[in-house]
N, C-alpha and C. Protein backbone atom coordinates (compact mmCIF):
# COMPACT_ATOMS: atom_id res chain seq x y z
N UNK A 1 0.87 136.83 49.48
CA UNK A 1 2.01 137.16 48.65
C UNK A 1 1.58 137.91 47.38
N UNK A 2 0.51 137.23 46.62
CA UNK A 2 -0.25 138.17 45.51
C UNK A 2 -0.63 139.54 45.71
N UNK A 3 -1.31 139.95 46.95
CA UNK A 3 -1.62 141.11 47.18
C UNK A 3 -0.12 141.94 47.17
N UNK A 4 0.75 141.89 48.05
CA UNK A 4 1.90 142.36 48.33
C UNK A 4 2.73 142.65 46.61
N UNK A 5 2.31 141.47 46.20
CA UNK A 5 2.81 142.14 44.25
C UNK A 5 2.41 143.22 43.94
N UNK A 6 1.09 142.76 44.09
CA UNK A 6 -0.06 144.30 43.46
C UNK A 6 0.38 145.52 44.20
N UNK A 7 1.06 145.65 45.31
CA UNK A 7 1.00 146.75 46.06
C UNK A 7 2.41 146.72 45.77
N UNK A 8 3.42 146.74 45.12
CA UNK A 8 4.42 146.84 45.30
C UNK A 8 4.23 147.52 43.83
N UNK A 9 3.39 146.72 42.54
CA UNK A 9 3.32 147.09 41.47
C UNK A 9 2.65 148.36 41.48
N UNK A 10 1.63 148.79 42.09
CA UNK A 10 1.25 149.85 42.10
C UNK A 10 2.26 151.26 42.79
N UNK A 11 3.00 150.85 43.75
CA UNK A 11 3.81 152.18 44.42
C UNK A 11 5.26 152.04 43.17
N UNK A 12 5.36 151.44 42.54
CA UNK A 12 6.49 151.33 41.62
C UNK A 12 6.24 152.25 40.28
N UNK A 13 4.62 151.63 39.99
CA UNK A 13 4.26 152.94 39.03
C UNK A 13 4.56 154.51 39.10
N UNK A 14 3.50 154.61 40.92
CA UNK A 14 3.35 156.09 41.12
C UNK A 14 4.61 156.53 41.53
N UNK A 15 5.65 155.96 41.76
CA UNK A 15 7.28 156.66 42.22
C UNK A 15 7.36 157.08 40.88
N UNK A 16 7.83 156.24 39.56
CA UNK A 16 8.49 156.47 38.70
C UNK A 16 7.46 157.55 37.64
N UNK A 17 6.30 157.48 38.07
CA UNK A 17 5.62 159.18 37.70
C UNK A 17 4.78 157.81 36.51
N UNK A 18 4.79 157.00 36.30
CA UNK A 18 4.43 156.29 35.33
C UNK A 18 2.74 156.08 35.84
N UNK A 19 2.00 156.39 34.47
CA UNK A 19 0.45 156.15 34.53
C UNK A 19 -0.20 155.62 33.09
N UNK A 20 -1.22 155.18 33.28
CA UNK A 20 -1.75 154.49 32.37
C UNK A 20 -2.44 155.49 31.06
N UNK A 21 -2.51 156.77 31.45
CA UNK A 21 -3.19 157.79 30.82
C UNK A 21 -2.27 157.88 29.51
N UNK A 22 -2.47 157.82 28.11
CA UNK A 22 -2.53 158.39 27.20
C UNK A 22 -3.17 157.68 26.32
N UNK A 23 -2.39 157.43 24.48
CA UNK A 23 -2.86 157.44 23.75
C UNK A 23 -1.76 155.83 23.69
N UNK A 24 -2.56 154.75 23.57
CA UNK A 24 -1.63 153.36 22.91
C UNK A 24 -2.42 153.06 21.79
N UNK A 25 -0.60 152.36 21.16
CA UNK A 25 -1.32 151.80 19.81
C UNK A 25 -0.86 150.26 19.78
N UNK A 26 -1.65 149.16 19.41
CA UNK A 26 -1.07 147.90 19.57
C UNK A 26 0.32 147.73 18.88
N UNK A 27 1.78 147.21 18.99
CA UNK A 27 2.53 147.07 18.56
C UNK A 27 2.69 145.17 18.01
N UNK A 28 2.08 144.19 18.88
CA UNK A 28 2.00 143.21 18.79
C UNK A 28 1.09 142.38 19.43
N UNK A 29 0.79 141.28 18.85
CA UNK A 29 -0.47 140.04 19.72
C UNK A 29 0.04 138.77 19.25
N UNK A 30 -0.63 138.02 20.35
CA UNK A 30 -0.07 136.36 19.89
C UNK A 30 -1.22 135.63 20.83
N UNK A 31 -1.94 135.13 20.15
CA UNK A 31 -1.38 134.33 18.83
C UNK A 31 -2.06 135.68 18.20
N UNK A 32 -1.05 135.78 16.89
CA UNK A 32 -1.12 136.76 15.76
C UNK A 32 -2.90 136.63 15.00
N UNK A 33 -3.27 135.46 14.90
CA UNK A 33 -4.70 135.19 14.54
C UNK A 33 -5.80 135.74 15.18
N UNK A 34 -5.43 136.08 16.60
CA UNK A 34 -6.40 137.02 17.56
C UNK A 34 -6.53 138.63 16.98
N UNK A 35 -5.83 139.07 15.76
CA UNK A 35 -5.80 140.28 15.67
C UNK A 35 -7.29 141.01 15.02
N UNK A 36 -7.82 139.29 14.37
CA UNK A 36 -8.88 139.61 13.85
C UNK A 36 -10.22 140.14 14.87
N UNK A 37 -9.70 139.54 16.01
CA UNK A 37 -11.03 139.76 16.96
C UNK A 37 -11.16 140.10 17.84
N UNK A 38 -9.80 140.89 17.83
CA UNK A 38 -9.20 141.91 19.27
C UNK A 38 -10.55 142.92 19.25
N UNK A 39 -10.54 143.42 20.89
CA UNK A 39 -11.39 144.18 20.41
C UNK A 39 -11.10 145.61 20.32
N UNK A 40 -9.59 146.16 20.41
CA UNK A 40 -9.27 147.55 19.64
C UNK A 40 -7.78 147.34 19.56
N UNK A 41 -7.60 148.34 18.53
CA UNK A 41 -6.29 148.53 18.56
C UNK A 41 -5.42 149.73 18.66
N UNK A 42 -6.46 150.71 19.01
CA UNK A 42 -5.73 151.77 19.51
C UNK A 42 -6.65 152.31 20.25
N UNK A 43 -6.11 152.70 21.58
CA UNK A 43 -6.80 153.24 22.91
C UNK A 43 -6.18 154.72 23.80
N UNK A 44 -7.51 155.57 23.61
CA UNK A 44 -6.82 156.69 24.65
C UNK A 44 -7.23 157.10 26.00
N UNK A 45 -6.34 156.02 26.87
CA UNK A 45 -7.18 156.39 28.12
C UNK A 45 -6.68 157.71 28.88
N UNK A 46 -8.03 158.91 29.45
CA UNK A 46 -7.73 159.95 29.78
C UNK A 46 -7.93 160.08 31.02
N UNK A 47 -7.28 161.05 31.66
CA UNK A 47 -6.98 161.06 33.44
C UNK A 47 -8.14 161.14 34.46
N UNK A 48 -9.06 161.55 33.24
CA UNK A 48 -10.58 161.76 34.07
C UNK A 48 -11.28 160.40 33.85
N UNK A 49 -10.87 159.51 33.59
CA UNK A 49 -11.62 158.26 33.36
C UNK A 49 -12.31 157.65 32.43
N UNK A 50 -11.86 158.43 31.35
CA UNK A 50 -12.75 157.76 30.31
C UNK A 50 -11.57 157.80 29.40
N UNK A 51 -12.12 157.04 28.24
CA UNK A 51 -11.48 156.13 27.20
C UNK A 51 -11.99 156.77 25.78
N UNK A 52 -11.29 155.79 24.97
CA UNK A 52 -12.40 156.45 23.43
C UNK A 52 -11.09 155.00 22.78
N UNK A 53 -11.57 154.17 22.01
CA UNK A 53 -10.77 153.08 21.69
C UNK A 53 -11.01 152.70 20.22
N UNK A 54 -10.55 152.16 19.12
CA UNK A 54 -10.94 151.67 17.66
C UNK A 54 -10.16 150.83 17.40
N UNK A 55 -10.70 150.44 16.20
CA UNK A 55 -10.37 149.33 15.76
C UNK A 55 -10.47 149.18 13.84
N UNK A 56 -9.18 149.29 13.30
CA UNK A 56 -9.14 149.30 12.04
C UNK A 56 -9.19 147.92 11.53
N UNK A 57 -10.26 147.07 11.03
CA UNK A 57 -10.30 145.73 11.03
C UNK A 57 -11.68 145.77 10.05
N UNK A 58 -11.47 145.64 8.48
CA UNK A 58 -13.15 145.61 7.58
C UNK A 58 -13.64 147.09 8.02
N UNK A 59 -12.84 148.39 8.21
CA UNK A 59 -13.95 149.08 8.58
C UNK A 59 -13.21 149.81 9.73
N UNK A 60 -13.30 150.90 10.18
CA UNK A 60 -13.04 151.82 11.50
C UNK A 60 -14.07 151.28 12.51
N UNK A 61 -13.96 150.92 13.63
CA UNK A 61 -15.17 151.06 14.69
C UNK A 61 -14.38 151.81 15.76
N UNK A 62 -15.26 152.38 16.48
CA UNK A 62 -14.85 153.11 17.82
C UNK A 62 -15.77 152.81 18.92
N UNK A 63 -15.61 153.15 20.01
CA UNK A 63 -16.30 152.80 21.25
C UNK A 63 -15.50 153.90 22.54
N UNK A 64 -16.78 154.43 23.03
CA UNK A 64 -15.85 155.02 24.14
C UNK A 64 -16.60 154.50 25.80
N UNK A 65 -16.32 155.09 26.82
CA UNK A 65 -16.71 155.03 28.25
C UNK A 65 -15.74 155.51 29.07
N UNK A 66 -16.02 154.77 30.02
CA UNK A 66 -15.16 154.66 31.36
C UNK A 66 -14.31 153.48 31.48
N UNK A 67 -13.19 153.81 32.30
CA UNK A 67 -12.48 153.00 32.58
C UNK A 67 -11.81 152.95 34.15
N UNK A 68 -11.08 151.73 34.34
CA UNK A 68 -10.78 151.80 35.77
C UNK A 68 -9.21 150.83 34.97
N UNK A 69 -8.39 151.14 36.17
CA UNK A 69 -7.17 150.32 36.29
C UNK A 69 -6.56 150.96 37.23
N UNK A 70 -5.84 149.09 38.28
CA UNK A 70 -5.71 149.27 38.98
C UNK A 70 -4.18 148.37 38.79
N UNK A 71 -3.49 148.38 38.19
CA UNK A 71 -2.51 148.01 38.21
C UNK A 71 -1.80 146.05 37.48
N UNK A 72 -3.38 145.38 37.61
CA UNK A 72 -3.27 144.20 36.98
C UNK A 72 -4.38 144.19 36.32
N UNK A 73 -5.37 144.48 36.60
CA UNK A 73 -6.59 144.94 35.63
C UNK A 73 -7.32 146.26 35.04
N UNK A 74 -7.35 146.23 33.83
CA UNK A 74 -7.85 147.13 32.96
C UNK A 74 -9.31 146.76 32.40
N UNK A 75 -10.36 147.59 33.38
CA UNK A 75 -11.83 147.72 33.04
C UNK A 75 -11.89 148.86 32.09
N UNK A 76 -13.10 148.44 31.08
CA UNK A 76 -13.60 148.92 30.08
C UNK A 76 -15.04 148.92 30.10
N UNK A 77 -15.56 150.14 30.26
CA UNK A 77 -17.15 150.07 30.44
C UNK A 77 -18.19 151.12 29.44
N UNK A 78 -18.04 150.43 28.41
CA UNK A 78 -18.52 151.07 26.85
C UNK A 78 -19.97 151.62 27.57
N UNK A 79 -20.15 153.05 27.00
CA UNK A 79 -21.23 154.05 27.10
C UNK A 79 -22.50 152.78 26.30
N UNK A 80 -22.19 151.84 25.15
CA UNK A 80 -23.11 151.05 24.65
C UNK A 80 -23.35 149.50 24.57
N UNK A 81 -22.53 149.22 25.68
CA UNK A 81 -22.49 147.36 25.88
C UNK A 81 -22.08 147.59 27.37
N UNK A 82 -21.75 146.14 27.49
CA UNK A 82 -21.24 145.16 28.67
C UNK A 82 -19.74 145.45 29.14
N UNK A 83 -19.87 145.80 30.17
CA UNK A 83 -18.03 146.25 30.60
C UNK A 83 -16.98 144.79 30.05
N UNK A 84 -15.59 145.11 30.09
CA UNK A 84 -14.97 144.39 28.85
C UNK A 84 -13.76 144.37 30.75
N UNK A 85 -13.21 143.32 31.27
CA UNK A 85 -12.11 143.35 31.74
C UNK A 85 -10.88 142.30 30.88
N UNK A 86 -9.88 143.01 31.35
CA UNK A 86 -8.00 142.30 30.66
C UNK A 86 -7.45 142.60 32.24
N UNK A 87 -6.67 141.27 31.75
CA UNK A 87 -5.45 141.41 32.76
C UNK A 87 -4.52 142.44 31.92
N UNK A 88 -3.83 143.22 32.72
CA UNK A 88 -3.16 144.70 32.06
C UNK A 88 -2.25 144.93 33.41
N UNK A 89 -0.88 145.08 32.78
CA UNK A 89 0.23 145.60 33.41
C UNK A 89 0.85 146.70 32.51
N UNK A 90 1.72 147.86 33.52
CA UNK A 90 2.73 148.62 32.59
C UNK A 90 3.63 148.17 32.87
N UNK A 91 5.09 148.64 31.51
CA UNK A 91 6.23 147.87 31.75
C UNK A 91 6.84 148.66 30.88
N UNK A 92 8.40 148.33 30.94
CA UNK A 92 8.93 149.34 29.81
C UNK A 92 8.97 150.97 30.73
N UNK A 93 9.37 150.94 31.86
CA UNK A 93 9.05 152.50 32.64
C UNK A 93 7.95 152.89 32.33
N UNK A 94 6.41 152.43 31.64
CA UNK A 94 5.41 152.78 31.91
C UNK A 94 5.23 153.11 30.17
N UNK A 95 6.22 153.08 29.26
CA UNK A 95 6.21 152.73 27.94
C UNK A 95 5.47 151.84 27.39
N UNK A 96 5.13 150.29 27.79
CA UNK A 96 4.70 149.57 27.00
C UNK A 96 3.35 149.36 28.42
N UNK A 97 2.36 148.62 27.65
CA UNK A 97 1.11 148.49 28.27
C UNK A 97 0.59 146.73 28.04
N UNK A 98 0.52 146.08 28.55
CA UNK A 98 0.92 144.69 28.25
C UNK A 98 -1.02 143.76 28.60
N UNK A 99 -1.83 143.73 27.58
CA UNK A 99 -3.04 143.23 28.05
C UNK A 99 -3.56 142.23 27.71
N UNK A 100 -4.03 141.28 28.58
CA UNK A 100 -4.24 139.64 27.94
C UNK A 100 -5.71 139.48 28.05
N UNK A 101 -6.67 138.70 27.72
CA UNK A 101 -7.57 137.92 27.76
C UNK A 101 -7.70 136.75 27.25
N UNK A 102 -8.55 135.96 26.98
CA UNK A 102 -8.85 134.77 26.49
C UNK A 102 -9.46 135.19 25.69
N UNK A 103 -9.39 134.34 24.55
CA UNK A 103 -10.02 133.98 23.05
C UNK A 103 -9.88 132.79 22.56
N UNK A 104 -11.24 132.10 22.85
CA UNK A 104 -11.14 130.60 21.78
C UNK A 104 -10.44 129.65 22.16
N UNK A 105 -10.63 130.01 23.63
CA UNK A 105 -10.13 128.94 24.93
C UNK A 105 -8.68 129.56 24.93
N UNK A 106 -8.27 130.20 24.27
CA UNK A 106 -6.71 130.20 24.44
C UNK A 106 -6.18 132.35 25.03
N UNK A 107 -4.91 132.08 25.60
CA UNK A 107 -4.92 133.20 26.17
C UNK A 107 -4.27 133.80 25.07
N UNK A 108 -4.74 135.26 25.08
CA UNK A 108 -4.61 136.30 24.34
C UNK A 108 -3.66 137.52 25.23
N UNK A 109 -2.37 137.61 24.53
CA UNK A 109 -1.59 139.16 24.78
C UNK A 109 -1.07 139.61 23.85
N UNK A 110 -2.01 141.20 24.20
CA UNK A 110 -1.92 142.24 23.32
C UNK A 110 -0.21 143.25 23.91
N UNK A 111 0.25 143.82 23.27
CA UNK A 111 1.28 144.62 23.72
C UNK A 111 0.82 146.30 22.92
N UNK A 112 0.97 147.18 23.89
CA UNK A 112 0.31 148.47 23.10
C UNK A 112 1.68 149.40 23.81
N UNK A 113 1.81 150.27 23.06
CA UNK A 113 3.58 151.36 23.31
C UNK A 113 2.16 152.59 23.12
N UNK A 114 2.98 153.68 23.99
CA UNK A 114 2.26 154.63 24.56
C UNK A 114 2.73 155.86 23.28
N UNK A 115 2.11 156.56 23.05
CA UNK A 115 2.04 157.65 22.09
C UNK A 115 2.22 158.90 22.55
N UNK A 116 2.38 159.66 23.57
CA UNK A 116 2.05 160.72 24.25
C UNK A 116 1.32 160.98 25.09
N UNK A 117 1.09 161.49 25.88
CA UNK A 117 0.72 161.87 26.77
C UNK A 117 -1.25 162.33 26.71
N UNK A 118 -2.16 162.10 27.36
CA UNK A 118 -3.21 162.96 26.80
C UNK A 118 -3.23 164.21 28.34
């Protein structure tokens, strides 16, 4: 039955022309206390597979690589660390970008709204 989600979630994307490719900026997180240790808050993923992501927190940091997503997960594989996976859905007609992990035993969702197109 899980698989059959994923495959339903994925042909729902590519009908409605909806893709994961541009520029998001976080709009919200909860718990709100995770914002300190998110690890970006604005991400541009591009059609060729790579990323470039930051984080305004004490300071600008950036990080770029590769990336993969496949419809419930969003891989992150920094050119200078350890690949980073989130559970990651689109929603919102492909408007909002919805990504969770754990932090500090507790689950973490980020919500990021799409900026344009790259």
């Amino acid at each position: 039955m899980q698989v059959c989600t994923w495959i339903v979630t994925g042909l729902v994307a590519v009908l409605c022309g909806c893709t994961v490719h541009g520029k998001w900026n976080m709009k919200d997180i909860e718990p709100t206390a995770a914002i300190r240790d998110f690890d970006f808050s604005v991400i541009t993923l591009q059609e060729d597979g790579t990323y470039y992501a930051e984080r305004n927190m004490g300071g600008i940091r950036t990080t770029s690589g590769t990336y993969r997503f496949d419809g419930r997960l969003l891989v992150l594989d920094p050119h200078d660390g350890e690949a980073m996976t989130f559970d990651a859905t689109l929603s919102g007609d492909g408007r909002r970008l919805v990504v969770g992990k754990f932090w500090r035993d507790h689950k973490v969702k980020a919500v990021f709204a799409r900026k344009g197109r790259v």
